[in-house]
Protein backbone atom coordinates (compact mmCIF):
# COMPACT_ATOMS: atom_id res chain seq x y z
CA UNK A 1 -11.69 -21.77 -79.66
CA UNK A 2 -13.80 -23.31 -76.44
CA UNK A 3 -11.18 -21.50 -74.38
CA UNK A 4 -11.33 -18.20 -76.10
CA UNK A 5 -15.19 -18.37 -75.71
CA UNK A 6 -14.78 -19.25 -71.99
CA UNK A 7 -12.60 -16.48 -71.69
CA UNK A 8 -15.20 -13.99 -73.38
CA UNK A 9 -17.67 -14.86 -71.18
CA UNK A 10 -16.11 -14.52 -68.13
CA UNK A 11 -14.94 -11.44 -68.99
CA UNK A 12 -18.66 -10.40 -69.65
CA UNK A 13 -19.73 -11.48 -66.05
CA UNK A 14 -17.16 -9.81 -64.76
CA UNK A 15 -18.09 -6.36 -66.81
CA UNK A 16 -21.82 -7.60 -66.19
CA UNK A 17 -21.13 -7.46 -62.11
CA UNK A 18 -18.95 -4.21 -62.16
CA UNK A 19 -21.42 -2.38 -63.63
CA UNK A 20 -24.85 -3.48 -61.58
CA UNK A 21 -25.83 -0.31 -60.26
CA UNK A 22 -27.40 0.55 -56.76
CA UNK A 23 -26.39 -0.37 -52.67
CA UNK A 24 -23.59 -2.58 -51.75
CA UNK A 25 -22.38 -3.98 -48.54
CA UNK A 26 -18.70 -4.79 -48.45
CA UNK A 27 -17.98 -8.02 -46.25
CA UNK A 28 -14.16 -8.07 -46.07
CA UNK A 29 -11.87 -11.18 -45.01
CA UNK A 30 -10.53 -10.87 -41.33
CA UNK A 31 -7.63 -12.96 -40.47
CA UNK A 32 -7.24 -14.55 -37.00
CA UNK A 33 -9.30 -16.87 -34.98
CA UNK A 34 -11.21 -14.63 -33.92
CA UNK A 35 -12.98 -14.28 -37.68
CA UNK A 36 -12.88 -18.31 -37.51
CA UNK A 37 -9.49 -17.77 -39.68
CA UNK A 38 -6.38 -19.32 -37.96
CA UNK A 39 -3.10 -18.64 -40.36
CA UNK A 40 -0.48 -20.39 -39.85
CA UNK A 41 1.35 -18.10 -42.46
CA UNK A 42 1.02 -14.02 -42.53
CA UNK A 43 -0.95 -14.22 -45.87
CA UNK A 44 -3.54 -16.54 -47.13
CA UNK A 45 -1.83 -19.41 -49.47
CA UNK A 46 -3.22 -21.97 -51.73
CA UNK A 47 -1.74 -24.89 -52.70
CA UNK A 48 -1.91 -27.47 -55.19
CA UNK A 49 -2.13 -31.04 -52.88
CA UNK A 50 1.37 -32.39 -54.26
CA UNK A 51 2.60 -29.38 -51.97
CA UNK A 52 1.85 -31.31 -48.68
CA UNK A 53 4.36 -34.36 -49.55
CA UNK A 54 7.31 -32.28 -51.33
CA UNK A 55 10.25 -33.44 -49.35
CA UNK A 56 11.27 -29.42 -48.83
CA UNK A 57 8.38 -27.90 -49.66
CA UNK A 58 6.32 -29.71 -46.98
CA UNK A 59 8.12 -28.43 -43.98
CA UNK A 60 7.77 -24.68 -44.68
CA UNK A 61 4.06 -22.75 -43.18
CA UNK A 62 2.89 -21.96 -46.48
CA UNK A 63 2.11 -25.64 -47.42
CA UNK A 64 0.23 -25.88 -43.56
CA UNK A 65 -2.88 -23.87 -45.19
CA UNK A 66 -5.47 -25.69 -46.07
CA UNK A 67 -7.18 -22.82 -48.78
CA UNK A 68 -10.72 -22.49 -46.61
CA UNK A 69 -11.08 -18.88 -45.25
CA UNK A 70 -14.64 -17.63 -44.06
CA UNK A 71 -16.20 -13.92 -44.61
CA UNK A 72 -19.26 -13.30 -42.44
CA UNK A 73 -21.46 -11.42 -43.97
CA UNK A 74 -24.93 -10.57 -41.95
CA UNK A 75 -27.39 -10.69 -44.56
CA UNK A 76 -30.50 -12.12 -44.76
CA UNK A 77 -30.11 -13.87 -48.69
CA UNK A 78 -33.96 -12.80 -49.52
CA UNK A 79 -33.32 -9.54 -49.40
CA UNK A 80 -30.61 -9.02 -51.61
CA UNK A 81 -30.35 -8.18 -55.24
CA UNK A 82 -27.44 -10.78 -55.65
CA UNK A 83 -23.95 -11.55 -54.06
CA UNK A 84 -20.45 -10.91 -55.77
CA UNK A 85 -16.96 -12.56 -54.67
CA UNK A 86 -14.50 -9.76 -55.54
CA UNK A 87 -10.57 -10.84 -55.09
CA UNK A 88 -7.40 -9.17 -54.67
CA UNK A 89 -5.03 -12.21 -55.96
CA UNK A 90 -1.63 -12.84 -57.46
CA UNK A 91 -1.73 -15.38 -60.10
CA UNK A 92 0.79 -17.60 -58.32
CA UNK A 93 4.06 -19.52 -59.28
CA UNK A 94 4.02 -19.93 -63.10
CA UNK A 95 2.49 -22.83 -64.52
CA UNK A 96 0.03 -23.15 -61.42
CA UNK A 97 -3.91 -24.60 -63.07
CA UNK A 98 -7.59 -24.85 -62.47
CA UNK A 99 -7.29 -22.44 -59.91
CA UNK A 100 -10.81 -22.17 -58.41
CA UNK A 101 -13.44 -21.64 -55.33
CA UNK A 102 -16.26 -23.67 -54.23
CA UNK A 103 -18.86 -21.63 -51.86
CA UNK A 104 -19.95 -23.05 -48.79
CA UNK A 105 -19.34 -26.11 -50.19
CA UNK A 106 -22.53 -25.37 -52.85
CA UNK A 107 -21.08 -24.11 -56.23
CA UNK A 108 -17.61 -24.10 -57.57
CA UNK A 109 -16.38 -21.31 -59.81
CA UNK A 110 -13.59 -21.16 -61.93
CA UNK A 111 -10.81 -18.29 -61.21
CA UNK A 112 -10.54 -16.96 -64.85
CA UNK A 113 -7.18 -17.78 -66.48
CA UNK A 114 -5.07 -14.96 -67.38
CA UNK A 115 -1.89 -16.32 -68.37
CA UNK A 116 -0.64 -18.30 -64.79
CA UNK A 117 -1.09 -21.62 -66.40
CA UNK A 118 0.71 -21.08 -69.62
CA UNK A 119 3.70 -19.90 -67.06
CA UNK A 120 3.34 -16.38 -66.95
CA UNK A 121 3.57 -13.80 -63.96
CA UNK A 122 -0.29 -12.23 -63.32
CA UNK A 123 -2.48 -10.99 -60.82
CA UNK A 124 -5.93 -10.51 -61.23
CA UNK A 125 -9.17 -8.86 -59.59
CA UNK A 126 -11.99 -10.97 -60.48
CA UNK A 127 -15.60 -10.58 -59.84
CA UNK A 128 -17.34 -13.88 -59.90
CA UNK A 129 -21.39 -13.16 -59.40
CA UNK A 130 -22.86 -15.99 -57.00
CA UNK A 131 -26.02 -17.97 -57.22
CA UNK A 132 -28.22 -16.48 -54.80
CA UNK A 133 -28.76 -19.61 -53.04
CA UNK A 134 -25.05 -20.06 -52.19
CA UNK A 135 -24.60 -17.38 -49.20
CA UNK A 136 -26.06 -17.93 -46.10
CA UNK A 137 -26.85 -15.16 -43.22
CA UNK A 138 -23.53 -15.44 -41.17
CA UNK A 139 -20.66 -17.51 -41.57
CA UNK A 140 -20.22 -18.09 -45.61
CA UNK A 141 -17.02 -20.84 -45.82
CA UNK A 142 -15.03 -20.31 -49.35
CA UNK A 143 -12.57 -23.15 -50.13
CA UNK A 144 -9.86 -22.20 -52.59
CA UNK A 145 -8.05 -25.17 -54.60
CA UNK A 146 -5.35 -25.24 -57.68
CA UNK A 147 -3.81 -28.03 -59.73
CA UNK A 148 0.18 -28.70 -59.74
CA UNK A 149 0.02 -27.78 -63.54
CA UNK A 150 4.00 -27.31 -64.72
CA UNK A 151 5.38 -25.54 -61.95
CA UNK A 152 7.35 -26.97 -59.43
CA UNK A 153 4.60 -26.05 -56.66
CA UNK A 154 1.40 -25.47 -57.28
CA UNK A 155 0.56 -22.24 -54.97
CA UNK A 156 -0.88 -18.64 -55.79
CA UNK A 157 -2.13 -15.92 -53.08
CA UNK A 158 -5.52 -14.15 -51.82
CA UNK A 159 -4.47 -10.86 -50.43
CA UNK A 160 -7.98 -9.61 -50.05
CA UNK A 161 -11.44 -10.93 -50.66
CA UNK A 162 -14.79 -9.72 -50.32
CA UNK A 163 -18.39 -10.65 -50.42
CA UNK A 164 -20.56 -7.92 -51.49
CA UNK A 165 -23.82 -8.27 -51.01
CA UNK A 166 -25.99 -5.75 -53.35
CA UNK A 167 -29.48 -5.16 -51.83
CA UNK A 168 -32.85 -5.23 -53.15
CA UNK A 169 -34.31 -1.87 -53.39
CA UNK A 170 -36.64 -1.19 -50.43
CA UNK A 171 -33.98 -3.48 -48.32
CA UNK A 172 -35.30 -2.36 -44.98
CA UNK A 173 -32.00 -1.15 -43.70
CA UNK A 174 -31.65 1.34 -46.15
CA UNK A 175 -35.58 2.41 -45.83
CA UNK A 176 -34.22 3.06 -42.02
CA UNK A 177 -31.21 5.01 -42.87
CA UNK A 178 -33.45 7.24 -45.15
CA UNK A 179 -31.55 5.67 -47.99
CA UNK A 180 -34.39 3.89 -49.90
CA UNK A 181 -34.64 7.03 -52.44
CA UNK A 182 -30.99 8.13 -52.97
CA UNK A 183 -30.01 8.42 -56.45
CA UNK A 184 -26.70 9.20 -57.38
CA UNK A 185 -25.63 9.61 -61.72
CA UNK A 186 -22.02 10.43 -63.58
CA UNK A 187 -22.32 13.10 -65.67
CA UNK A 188 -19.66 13.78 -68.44
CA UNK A 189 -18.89 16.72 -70.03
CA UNK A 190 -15.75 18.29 -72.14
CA UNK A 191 -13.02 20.26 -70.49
CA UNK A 192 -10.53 21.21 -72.93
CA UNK A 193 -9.47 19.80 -76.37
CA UNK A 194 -7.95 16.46 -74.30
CA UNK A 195 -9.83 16.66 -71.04
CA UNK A 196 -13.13 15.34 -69.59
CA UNK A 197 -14.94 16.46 -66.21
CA UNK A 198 -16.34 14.06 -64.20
CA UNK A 199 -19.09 14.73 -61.55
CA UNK A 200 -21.23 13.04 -59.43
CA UNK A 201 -24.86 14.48 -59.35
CA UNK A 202 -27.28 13.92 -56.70
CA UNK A 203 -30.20 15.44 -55.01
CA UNK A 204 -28.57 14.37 -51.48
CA UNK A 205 -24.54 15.41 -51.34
CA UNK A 206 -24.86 15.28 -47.44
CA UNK A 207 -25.31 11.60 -47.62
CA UNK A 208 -21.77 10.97 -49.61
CA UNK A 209 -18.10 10.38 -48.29
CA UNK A 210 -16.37 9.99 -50.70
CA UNK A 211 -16.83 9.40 -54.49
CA UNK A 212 -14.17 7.20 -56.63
CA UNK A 213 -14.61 7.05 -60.07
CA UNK A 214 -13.69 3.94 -62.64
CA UNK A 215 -12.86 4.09 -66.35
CA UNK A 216 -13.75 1.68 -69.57
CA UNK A 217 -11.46 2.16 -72.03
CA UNK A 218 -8.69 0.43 -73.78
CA UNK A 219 -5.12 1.21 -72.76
CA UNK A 220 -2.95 -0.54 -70.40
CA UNK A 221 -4.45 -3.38 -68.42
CA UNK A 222 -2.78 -2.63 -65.26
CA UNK A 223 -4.77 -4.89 -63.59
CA UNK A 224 -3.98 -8.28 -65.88
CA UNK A 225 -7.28 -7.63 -67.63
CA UNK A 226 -6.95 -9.65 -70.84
CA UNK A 227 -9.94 -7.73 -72.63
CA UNK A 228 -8.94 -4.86 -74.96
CA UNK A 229 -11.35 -2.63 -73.34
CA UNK A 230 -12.26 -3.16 -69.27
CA UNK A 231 -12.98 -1.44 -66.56
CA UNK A 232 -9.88 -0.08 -65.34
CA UNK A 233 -7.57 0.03 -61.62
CA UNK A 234 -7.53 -2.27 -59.11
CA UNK A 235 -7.43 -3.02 -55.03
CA UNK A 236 -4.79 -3.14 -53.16
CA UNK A 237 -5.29 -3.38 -49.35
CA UNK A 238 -9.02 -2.55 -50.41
CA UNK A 239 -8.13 0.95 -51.60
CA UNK A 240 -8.11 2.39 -54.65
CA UNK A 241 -5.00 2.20 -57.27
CA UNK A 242 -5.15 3.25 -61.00
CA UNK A 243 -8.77 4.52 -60.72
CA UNK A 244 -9.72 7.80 -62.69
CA UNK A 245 -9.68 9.66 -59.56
CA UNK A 246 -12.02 10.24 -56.74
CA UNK A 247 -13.57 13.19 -54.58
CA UNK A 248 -13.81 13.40 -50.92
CA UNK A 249 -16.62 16.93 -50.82
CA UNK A 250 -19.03 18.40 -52.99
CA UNK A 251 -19.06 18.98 -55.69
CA UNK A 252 -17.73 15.73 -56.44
CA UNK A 253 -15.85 16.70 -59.03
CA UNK A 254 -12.56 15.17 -61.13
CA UNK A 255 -11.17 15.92 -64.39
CA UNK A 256 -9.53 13.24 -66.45
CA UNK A 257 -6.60 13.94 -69.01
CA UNK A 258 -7.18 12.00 -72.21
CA UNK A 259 -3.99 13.31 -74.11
CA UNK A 260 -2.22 9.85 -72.78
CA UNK A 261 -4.67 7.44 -74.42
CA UNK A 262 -5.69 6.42 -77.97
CA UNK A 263 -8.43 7.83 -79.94
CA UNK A 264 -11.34 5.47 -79.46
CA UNK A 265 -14.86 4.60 -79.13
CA UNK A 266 -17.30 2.95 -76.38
CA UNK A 267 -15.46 4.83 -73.73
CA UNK A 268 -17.56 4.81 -70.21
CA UNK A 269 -17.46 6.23 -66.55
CA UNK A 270 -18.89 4.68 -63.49
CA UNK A 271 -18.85 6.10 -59.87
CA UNK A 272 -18.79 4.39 -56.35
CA UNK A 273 -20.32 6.61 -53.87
CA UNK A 274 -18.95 5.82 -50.47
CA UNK A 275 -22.24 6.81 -47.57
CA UNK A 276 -21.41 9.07 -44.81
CA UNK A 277 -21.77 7.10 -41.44
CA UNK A 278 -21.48 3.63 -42.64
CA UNK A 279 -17.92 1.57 -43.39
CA UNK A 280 -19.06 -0.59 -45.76
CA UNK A 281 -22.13 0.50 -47.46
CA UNK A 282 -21.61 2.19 -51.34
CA UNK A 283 -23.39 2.98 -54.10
CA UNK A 284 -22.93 1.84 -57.65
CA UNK A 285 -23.89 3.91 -60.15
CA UNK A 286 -25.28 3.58 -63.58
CA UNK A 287 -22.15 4.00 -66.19
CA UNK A 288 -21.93 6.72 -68.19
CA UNK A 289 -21.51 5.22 -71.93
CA UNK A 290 -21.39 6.10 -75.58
CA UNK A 291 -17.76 7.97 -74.59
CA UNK A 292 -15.60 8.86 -76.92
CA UNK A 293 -11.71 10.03 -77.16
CA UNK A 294 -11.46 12.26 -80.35
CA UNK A 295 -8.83 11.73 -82.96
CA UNK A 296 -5.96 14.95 -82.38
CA UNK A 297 -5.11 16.30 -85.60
CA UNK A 298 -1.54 15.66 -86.17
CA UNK A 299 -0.92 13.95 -83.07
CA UNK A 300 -1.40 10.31 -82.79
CA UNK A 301 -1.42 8.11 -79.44
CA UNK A 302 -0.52 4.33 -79.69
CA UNK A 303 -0.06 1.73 -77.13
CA UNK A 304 3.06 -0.35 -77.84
CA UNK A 305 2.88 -3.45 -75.88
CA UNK A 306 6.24 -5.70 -75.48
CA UNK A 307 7.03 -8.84 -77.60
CA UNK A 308 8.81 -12.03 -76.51
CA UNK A 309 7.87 -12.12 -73.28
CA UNK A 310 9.88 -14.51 -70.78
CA UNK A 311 7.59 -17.21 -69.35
CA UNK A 312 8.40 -16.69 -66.60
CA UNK A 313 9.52 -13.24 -66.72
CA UNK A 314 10.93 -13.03 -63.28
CA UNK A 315 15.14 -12.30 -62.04
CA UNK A 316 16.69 -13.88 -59.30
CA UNK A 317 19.78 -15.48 -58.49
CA UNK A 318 21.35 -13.59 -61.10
CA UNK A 319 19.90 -14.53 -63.63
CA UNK A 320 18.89 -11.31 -66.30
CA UNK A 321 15.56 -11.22 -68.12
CA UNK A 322 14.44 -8.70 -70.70
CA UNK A 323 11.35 -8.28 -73.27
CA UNK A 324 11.22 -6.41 -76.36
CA UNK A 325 8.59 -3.59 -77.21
CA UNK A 326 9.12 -2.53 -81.17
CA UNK A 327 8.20 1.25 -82.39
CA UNK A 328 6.70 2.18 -85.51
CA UNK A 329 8.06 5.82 -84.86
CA UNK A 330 11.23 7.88 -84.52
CA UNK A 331 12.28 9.42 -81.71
CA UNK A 332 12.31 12.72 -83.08
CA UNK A 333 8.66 12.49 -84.17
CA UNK A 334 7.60 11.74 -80.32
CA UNK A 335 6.23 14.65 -78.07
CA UNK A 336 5.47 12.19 -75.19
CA UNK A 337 6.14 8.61 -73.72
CA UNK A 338 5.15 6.66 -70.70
CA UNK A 339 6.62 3.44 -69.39
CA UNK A 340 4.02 1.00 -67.93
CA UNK A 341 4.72 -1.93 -65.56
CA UNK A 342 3.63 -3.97 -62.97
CA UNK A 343 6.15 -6.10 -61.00
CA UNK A 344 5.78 -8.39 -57.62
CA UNK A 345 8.27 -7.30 -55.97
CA UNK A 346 10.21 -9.35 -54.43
CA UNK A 347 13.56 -7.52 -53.97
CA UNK A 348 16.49 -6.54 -55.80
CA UNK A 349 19.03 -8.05 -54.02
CA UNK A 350 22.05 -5.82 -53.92
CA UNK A 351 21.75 -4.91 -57.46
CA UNK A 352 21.75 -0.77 -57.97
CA UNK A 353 19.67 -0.55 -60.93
CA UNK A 354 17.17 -3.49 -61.05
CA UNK A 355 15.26 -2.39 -64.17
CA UNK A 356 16.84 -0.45 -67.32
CA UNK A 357 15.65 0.57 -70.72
CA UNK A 358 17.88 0.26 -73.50
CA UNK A 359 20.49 0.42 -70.86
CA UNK A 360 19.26 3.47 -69.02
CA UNK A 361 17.98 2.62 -65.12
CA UNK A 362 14.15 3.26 -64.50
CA UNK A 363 12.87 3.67 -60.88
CA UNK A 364 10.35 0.92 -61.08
CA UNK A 365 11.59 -1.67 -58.50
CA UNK A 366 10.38 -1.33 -55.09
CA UNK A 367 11.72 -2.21 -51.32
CA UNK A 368 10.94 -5.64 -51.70
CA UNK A 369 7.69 -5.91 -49.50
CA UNK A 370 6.32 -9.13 -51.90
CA UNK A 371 3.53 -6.80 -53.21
CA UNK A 372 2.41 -5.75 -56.44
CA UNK A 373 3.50 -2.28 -58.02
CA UNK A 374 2.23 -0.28 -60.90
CA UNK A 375 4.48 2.41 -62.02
CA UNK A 376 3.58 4.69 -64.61
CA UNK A 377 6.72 6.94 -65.86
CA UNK A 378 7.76 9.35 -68.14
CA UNK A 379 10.65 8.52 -70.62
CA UNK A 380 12.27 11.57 -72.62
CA UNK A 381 11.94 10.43 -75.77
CA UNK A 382 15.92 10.74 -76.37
CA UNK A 383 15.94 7.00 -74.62
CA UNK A 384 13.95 5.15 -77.14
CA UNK A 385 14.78 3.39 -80.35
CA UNK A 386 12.71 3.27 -83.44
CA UNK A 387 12.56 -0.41 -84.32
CA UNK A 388 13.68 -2.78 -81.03
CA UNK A 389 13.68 -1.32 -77.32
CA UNK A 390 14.60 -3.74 -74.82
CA UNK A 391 13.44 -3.55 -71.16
CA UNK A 392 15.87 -5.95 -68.74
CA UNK A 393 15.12 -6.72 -65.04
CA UNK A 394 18.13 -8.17 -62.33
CA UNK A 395 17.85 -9.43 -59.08
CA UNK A 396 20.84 -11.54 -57.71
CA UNK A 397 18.71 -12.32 -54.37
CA UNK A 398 18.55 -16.45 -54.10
CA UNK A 399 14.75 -16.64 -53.77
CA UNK A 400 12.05 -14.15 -55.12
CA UNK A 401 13.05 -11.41 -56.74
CA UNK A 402 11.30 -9.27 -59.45
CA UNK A 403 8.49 -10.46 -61.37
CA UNK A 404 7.26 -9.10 -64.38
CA UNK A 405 3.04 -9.10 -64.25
CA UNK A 406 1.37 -9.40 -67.20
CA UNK A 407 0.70 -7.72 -69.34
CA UNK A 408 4.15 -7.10 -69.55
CA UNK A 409 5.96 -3.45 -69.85
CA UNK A 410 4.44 -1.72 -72.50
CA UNK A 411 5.01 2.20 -73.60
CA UNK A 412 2.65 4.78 -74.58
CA UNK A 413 3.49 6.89 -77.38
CA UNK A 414 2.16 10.40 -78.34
CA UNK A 415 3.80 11.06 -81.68
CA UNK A 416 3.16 13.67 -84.51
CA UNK A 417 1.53 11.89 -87.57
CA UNK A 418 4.42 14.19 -89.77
């Protein structure tokens, strides 16, 4: 019960900092020596300390970091709002605990648990809101740490991170950019019997880049989100993936097809508003709330997530894994479905059809890069099963191969009611 309530409420700081509207600056990670980052691997690895003594283990580069990076960030603390550490991370080997980050050596936070410890495959995007005392106006040091838990190495990765430092109203840089009054709102309005248009409204479109827009809803968590509803998409090499959509020139305008999702309540839009002439500086706006996705008549929409997930649900070496997702409906009754999944991908191997359902190959798998994928796909109906649909991944390669994310494969169904 303590650990559900822990969970809750980091999920509500993490809704609480997504939605804080008004001026950000982005203060990105730079590896290299230069940025007072040496790497003595191409990507930034934590380890559990049992790492550095493993008699194999303790030879190879990834055990040689020691999980401190630094992220300058130029701010004066007294004139911001607050500071937020956003993160671009996968979970780690399964099993891997207590994975954390102490600020400049001030306040420790806990990484929010999402299924890594209980020996699951995840990644995650977390937004962990600082104390404003624990940035400083340069250099800001962020030590990373894990426990061994029950896997075999302790270890998980931070592909990006980011400080973002939200200023204070009449900050003084934006009074000089002629920023201090920009006001920037989402406005909502029906489209069609399953469609919404988005737009971004403000008195000053000259000012904008770009606009990309962010959905709260519940449907798939492609980003490991363990909340029914959350803000929806992720990073991935700081750009956008998953988002609603987003508008590069006035009107700022998107339109978002609902005939995909459930019928549901509390639905919201927010918008970040990228500002012409400067890299890292955006917006935040105010969400749009109160949302709703109407029931359809005789069509009904149902997420069907999969049961008896692997832990770990990864293939390599051979060895064949495969979850079950059960439907309620006949194929005959269904007018749509979507296959949702997010591997880590690290290679097939020399097998031709790494992922199948019920038998049939999907085109999910990627080239084996060690990044994370999110593939939505359409499945003619013809394919499924009412009652048990199994979805099987194979990779003979000896070391990593596919991974399985949480929250596992799951399908969308659109199906008439009768």
């Amino acid at each position: 019960m303590l650990a559900a309530c822990l969970l809750w409420l980091l999920g509500a700081a993490w809704l609480a900092a997504e939605t804080t509207a008004g001026f950000e600056r982005w203060w990105w990670f730079e590896p290299g020596l230069e940025h007072g980052n040496p790497m003595p691997n191409p990507r930034f690895r934590v380890n559990a300390p049992e790492a550095v003594l493993h008699p194999v283990f303790g030879s190879r580069s990834e055990t040689f970091s020691s999980g401190m990076m630094q992220i300058r960030m130029p701010e004066d603390p007294r004139l911001l709002a607050g500071a937020d550490l956003y993160l671009e991370l996968w979970g780690g080997h399964p099993g891997t605990a207590n994975k954390r980050v102490t600020i400049n050596g001030r306040s420790t936070y806990a990484i929010a648990e999402v299924g890594t410890a209980a020996k699951h495959c995840t990644h995650q995007y977390p937004v962990i809101a600082l104390k404003p005392s624990d940035v400083v106006n340069g250099y800001n040091a962020l030590q990373f740490a894990c426990d061994q838990g029950t896997t075999f190495w302790g270890h998980f990765i931070v592909d990006n991170a980011c400080l973002r430092a939200r200023l204070k109203p009449d900050h003084p840089d934006l009074e000089a950019a002629g920023l201090s009054g920009f006001e920037a709102s989402v406005q909502v309005r029906s489209a069609g019997e399953e469609q919404l248009e988005i737009e971004l409204r403000t008195p000053a479109p000259e000012r904008i880049a770009a606009v990309d827009f962010q959905g709260y809803y519940r449907g798939y968590n492609e980003n490991g989100a363990i909340e029914p509803f959350s803000w929806h998409g992720f990073t991935k090499h700081r750009r956008p993936e998953a988002y609603l959509g987003g508008a590069a020139k006035a009107p700022f305008r998107i339109v978002w097809d609902l005939s995909m999702l459930p019928a549901q309540e509390g639905v919201a839009v927010a918008a970040v508003v990228h500002i012409r002439g400067f890299e890292n500086l955006a917006y935040r706006t105010v969400p749009a709330s109160g949302l709703r996705i109407a029931p359809r008549g005789e069509a009904v929409v149902e997420l069907y997530p999969a049961r008896d997930l692997p832990a770990p649900f990864w293939s390599r070496a051979g060895k064949r894994q495969q979850a079950r997702i059960d439907l309620a409906v006949a194929p005959d009754r269904i007018e749509r479905a979507e296959l949702h999944i997010v591997l880590w991908d690290g290679g097939r191997g020399r097998a031709e059809h790494p992922v199948t359902l019920n038998g049939h190959p999907v085109p999910a798998a990627g080239d084996g890069r060690h990044d994370v994928l999110y593939r939505r796909m359409e499945i003619a109906p013809s394919l499924l099963k009412r009652g048990a649909n199994h979805l099987e991944v194979f990779s003979d390669t000896e070391h990593h191969g596919l991974e399985v994310l949480l929250p596992g494969p799951a399908l969308m169904v659109r199906s008439r009611s009768r």
